[in-house]
N, C-alpha and C. Protein backbone atom coordinates (compact mmCIF):
# COMPACT_ATOMS: atom_id res chain seq x y z
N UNK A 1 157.41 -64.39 -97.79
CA UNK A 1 158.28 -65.52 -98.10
C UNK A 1 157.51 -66.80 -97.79
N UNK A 2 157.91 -67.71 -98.68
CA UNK A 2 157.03 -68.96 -98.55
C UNK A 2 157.95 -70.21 -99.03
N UNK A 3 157.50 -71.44 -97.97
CA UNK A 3 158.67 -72.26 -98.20
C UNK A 3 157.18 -73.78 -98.04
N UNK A 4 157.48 -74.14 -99.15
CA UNK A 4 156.69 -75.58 -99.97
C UNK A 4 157.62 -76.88 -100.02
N UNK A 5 156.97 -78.30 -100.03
CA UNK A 5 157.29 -79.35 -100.55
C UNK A 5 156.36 -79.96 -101.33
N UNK A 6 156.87 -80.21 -102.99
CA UNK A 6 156.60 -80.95 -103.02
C UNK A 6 156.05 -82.84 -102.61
N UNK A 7 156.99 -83.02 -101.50
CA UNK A 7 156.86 -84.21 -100.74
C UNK A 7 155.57 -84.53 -100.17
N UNK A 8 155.47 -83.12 -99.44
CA UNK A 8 154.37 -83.16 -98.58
C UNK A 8 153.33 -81.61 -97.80
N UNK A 9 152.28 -81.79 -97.49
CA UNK A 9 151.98 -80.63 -97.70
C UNK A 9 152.36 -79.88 -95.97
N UNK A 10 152.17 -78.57 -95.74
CA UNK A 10 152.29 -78.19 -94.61
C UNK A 10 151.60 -78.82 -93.65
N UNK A 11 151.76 -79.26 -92.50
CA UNK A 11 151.05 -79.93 -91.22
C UNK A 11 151.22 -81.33 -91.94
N UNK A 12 151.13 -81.80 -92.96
CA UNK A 12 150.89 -83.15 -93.20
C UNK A 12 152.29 -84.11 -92.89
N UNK A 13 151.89 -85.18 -93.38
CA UNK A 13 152.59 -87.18 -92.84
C UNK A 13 154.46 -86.49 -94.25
N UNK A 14 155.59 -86.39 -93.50
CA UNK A 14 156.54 -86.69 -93.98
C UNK A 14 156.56 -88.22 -94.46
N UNK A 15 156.90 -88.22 -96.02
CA UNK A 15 157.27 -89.71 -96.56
C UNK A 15 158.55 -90.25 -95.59
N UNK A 16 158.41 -91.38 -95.47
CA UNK A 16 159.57 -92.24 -94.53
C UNK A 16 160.84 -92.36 -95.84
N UNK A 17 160.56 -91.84 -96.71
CA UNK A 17 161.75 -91.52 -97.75
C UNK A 17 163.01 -91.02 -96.92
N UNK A 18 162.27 -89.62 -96.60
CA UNK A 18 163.16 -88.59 -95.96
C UNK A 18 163.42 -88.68 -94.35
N UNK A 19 163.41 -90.31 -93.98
CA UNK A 19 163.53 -90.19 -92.56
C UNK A 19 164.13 -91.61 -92.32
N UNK A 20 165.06 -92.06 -91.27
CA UNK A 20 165.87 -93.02 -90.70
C UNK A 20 165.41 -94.15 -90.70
N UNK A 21 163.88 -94.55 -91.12
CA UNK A 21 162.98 -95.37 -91.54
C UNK A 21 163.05 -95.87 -92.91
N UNK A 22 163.47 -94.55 -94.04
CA UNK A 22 164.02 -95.07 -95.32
C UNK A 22 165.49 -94.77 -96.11
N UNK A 23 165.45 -93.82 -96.81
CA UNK A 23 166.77 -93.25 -97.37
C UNK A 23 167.16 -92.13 -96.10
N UNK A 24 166.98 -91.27 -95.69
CA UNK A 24 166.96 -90.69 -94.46
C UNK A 24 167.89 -89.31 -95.46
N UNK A 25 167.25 -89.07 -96.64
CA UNK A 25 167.57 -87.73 -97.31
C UNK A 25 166.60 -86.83 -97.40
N UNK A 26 167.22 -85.46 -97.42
CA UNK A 26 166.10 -84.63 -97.24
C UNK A 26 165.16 -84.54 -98.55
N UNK A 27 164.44 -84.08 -98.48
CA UNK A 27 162.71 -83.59 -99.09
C UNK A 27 163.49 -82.48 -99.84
N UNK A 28 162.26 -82.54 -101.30
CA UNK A 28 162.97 -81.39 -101.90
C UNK A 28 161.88 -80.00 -101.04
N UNK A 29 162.70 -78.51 -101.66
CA UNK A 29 162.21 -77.51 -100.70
C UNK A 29 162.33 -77.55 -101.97
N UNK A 30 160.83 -75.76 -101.96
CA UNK A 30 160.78 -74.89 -102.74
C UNK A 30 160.78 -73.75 -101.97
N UNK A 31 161.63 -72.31 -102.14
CA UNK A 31 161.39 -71.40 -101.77
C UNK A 31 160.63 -70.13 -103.01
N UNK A 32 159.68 -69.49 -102.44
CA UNK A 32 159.22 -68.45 -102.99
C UNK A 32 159.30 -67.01 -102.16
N UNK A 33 159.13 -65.75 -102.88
CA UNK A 33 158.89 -64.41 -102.06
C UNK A 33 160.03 -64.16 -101.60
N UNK A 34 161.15 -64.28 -101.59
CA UNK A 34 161.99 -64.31 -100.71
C UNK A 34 162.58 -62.40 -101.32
N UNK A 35 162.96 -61.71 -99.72
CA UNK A 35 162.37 -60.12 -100.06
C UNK A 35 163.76 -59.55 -100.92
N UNK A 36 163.53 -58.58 -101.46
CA UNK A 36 164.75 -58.17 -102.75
C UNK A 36 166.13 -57.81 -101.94
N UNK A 37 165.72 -57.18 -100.21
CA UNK A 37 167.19 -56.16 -99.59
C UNK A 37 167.82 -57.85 -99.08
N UNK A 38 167.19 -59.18 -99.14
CA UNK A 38 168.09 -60.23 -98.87
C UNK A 38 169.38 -60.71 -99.31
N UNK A 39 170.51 -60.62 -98.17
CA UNK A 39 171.44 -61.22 -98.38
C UNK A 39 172.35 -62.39 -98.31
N UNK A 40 171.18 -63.09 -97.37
CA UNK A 40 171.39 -64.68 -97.16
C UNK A 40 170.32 -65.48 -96.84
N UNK A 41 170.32 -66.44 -96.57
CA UNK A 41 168.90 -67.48 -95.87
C UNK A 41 169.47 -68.39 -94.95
N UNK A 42 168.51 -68.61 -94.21
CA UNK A 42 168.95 -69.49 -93.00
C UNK A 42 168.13 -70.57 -92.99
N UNK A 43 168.05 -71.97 -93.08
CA UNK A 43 167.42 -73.29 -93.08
C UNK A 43 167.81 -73.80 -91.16
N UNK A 44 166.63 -74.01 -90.58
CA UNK A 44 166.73 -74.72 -89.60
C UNK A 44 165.67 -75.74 -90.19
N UNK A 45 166.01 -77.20 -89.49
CA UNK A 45 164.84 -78.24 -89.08
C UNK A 45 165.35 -78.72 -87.91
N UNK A 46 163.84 -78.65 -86.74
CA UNK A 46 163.99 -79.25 -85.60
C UNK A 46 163.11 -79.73 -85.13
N UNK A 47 163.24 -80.66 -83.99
CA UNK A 47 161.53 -81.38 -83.18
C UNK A 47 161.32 -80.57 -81.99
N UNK A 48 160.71 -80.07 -81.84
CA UNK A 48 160.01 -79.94 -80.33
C UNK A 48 159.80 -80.71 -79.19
N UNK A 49 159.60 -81.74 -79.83
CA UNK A 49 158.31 -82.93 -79.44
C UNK A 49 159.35 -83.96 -78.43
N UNK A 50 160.66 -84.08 -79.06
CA UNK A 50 161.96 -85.05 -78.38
C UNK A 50 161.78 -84.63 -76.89
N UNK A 51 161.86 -86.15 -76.53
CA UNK A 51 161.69 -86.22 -74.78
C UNK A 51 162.63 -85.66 -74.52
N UNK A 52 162.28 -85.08 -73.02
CA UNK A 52 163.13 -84.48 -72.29
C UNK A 52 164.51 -85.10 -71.82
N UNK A 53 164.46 -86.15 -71.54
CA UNK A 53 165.36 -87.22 -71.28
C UNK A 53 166.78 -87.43 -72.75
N UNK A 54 166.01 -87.13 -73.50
CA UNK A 54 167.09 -86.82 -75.07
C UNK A 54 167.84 -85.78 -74.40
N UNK A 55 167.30 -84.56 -74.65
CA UNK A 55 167.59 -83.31 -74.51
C UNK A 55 167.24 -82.34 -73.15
N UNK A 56 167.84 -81.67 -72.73
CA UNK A 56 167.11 -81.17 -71.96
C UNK A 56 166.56 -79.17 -71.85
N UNK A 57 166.77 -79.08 -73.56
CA UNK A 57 166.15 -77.73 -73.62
C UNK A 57 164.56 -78.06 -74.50
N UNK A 58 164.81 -79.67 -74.46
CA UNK A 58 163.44 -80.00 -75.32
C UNK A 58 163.39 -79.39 -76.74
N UNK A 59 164.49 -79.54 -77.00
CA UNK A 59 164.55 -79.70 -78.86
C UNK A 59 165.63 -80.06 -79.10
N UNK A 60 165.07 -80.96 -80.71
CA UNK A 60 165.95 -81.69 -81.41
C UNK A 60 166.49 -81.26 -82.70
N UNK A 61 167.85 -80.55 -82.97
CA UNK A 61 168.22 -80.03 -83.99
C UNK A 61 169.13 -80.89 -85.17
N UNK A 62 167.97 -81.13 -86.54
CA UNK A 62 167.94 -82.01 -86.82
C UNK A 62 168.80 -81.61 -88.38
N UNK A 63 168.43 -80.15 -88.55
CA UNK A 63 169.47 -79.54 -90.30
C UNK A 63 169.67 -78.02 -89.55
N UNK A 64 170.95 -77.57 -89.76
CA UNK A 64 171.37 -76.34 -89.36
C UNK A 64 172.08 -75.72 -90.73
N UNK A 65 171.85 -75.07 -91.78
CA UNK A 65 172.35 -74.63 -92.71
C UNK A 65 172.02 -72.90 -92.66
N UNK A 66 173.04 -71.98 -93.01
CA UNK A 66 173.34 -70.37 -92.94
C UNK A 66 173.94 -70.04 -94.20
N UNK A 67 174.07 -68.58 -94.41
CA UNK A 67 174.92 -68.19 -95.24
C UNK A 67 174.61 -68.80 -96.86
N UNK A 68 173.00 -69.14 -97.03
CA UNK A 68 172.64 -69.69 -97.75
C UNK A 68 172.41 -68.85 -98.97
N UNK A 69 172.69 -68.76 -100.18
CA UNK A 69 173.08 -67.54 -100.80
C UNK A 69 171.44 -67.07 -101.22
N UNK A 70 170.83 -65.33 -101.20
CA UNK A 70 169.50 -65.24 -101.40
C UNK A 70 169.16 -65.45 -102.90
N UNK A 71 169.51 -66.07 -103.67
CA UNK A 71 169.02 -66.18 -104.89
C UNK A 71 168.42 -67.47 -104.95
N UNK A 72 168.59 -68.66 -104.04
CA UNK A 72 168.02 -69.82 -103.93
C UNK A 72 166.86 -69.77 -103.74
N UNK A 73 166.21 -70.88 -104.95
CA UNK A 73 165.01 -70.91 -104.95
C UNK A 73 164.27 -72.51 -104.86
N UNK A 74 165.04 -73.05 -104.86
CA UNK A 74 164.59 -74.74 -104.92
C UNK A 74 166.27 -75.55 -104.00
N UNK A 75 165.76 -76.68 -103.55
CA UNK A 75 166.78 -77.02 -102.08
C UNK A 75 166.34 -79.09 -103.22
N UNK A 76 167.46 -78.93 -104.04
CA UNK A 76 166.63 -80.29 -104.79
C UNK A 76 166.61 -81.55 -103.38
N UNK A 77 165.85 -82.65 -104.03
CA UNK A 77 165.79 -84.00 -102.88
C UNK A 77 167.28 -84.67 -103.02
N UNK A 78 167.53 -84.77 -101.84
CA UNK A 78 169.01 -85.23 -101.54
C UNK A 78 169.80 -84.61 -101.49
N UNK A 79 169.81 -83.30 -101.69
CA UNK A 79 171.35 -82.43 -102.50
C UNK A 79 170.92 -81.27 -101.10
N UNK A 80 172.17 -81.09 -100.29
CA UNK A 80 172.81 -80.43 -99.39
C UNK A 80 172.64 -78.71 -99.79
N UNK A 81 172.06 -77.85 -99.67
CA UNK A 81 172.32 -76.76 -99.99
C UNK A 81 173.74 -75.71 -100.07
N UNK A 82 173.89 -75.24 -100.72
CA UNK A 82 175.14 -74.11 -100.78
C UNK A 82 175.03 -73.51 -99.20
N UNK A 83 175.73 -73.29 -98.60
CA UNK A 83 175.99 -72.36 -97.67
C UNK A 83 176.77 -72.97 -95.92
N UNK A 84 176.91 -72.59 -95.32
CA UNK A 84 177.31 -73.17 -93.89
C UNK A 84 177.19 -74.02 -93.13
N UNK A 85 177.32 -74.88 -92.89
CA UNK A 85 176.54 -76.18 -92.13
C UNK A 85 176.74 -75.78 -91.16
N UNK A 86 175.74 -76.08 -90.34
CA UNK A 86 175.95 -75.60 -88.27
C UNK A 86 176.01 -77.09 -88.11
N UNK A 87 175.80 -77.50 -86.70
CA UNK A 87 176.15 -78.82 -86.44
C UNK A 87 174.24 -78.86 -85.58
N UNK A 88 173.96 -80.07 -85.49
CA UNK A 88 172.67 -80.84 -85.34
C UNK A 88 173.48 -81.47 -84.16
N UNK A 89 171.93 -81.87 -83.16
CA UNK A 89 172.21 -82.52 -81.99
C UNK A 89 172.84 -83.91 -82.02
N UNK A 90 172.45 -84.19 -82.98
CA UNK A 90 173.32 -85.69 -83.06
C UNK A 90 174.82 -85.52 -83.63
N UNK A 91 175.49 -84.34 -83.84
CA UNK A 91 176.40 -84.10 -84.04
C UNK A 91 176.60 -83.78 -85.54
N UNK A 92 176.03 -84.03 -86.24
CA UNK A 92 175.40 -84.02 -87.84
C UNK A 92 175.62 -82.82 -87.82
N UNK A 93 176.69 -82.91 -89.70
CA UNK A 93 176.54 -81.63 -90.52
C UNK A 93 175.67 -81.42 -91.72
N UNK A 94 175.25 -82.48 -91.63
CA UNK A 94 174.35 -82.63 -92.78
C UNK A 94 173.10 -82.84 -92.51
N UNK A 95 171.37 -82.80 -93.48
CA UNK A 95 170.52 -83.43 -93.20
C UNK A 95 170.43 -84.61 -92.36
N UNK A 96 169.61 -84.61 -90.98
CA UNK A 96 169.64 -85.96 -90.30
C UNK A 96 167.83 -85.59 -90.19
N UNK A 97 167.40 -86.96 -91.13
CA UNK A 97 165.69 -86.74 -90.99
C UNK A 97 165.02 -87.59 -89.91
N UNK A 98 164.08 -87.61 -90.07
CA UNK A 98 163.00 -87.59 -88.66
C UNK A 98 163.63 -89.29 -88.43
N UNK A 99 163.19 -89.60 -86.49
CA UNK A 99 163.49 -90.51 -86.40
C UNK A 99 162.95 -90.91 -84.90
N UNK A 100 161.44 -90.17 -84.64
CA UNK A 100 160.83 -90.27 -83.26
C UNK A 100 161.41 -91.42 -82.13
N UNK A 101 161.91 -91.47 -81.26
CA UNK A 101 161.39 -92.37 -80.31
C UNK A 101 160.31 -92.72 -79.67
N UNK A 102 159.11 -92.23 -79.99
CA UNK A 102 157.89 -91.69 -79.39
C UNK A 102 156.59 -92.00 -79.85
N UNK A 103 155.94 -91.95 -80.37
CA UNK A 103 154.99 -91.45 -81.10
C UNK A 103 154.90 -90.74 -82.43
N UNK A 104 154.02 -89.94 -82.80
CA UNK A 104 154.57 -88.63 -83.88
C UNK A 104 155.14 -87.40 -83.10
N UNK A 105 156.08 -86.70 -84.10
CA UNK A 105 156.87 -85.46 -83.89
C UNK A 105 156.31 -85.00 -84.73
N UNK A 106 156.25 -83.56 -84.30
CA UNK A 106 156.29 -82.64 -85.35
C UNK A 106 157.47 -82.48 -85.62
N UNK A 107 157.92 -81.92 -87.33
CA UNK A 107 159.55 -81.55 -87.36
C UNK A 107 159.49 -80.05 -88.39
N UNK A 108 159.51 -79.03 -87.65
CA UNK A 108 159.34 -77.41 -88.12
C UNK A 108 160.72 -77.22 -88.93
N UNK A 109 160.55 -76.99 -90.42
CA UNK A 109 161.68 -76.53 -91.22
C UNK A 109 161.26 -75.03 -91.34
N UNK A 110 162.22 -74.36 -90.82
CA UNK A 110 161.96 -72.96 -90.83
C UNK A 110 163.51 -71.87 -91.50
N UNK A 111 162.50 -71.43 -92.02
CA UNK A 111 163.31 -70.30 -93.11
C UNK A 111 163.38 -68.49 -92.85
N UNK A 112 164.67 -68.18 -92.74
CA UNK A 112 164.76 -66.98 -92.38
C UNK A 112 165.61 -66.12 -93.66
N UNK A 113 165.14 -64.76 -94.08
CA UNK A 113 166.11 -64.23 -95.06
C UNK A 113 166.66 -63.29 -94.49
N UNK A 114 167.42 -63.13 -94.20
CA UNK A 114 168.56 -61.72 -93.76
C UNK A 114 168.73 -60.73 -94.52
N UNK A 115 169.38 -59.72 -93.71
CA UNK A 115 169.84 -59.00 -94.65
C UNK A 115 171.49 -58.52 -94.80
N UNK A 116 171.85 -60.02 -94.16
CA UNK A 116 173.58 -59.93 -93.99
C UNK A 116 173.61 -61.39 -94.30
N UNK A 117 174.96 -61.61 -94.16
CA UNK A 117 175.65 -62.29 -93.79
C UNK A 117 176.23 -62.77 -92.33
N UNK A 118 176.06 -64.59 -91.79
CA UNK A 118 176.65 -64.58 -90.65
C UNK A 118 177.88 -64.80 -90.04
N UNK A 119 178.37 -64.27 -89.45
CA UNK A 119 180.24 -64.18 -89.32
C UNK A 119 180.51 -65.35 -88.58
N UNK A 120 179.90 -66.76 -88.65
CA UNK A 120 180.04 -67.22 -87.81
C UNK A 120 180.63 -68.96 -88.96
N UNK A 121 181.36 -69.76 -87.81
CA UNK A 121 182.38 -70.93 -88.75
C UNK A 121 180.84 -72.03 -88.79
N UNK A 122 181.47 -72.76 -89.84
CA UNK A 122 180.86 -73.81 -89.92
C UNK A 122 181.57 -74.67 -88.50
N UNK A 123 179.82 -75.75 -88.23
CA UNK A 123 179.51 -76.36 -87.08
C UNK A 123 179.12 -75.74 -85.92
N UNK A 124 178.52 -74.04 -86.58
CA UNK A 124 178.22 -73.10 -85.22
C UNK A 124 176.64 -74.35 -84.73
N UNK A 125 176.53 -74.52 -83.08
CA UNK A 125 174.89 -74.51 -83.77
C UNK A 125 174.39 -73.63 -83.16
N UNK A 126 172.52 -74.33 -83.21
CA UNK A 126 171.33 -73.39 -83.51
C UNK A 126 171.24 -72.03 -83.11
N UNK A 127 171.87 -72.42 -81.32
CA UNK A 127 171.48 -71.57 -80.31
C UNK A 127 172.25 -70.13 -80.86
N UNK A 128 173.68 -70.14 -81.45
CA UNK A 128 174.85 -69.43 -81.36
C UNK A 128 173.82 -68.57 -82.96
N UNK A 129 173.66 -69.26 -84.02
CA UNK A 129 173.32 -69.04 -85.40
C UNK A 129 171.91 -68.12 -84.96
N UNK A 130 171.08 -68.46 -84.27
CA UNK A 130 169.58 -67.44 -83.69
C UNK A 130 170.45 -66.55 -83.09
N UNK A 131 171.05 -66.36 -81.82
CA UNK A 131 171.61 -65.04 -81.51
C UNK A 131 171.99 -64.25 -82.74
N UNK A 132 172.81 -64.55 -83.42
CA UNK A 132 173.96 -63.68 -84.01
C UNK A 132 172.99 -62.93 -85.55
N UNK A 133 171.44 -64.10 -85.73
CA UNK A 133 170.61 -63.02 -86.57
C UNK A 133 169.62 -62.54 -85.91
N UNK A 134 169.19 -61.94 -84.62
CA UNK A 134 168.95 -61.10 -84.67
C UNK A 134 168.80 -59.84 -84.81
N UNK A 135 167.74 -59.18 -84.73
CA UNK A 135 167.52 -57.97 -85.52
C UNK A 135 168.30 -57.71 -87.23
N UNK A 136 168.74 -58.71 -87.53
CA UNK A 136 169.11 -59.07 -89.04
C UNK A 136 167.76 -59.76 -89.56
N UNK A 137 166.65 -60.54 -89.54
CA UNK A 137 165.65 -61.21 -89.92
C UNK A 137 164.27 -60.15 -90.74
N UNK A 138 164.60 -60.07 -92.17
CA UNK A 138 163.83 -59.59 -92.97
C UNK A 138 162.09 -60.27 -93.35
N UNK A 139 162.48 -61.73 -93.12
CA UNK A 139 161.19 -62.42 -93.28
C UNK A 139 161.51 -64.02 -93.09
N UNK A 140 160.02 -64.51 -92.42
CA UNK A 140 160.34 -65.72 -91.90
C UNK A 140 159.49 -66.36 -92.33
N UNK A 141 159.46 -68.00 -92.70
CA UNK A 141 158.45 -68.46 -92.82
C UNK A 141 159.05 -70.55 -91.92
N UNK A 142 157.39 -71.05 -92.07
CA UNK A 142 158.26 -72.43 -91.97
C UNK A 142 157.03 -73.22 -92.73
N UNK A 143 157.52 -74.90 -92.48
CA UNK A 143 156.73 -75.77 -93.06
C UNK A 143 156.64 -77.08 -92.13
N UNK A 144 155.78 -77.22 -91.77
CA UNK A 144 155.65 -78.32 -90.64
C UNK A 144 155.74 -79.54 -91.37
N UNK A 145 155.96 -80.86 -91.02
CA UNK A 145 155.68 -81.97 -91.22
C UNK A 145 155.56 -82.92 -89.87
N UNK A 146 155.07 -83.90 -89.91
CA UNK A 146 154.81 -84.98 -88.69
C UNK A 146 155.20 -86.38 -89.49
N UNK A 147 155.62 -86.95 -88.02
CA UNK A 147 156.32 -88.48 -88.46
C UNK A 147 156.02 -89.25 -87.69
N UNK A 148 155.50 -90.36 -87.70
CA UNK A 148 155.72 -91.57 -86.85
C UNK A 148 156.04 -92.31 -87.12
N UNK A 149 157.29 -93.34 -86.46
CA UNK A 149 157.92 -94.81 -86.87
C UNK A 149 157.00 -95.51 -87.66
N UNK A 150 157.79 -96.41 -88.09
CA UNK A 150 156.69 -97.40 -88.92
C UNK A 150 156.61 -98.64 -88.20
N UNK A 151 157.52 -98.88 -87.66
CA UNK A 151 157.37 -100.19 -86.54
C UNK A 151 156.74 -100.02 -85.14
């Protein structure tokens, strides 16, 4: 399984398009490979990098989407995907893009295909949505990007 942007390449500079600096909508995704016994997909994006003082498990959960149906193959720019919204640390059900206090972040969009469905309500988050697929996770992939303010 393999998950691309057009926007930008893996490890590389996120456009300030997709971040609190400009329109603050997400990047289009492309998904590929995604395995045939799949019955859903799971979209996380989060920072690592967020001071401790933010958070104190030292991450920032920034898109929580589940229950994403496996036939998806493209996530267009701006447009919310089909499936579950979990809730993001800032309380966000929706895309909330990069927005360092810091320096650069890395911000890991990572993709999981199942082979279920998760029984769980919208606004679950991250922590609750990772328990409940394990040993459900058929294939994983992610796509890094990095950001730094512009001011």
């Amino acid at each position: 399984m393999k998950l691309t942007s057009p926007a930008f390449e893996h490890e590389g500079k996120i456009p300030a398009k997709y971040t609190c600096d400009g329109e603050n909508i997400n990047p289009p995704l492309k998904i590929t490979d995604i395995p045939s016994g799949a019955k859903s997909i799971v979209l996380i994006m989060d920072d690592p990098d967020v001071p401790k003082y933010l958070r104190k498990d030292g991450m920032w959960d920034h898109w929580v989407v589940f229950n994403i149906p496996a036939s998806l193959r493209e996530i267009k720019e701006g447009e919310e995907p089909e499936g579950t919204h979990g809730i993001g640390t800032g309380s966000n059900l929706n895309y909330m893009g990069p927005c360092p206090p810091d320096g650069e972040h890395r911000y890991f969009f990572k993709l999981y295909a199942l082979d279920t469905e998760l029984n769980l309500p919208e606004k679950a988050a991250k922590q609750l949505v990772e328990k409940t697929m394990e040993g459900h996770i058929l294939a994983e992939t992610q796509l890094m990007g990095r950001y730094k303010r512009l001011s």
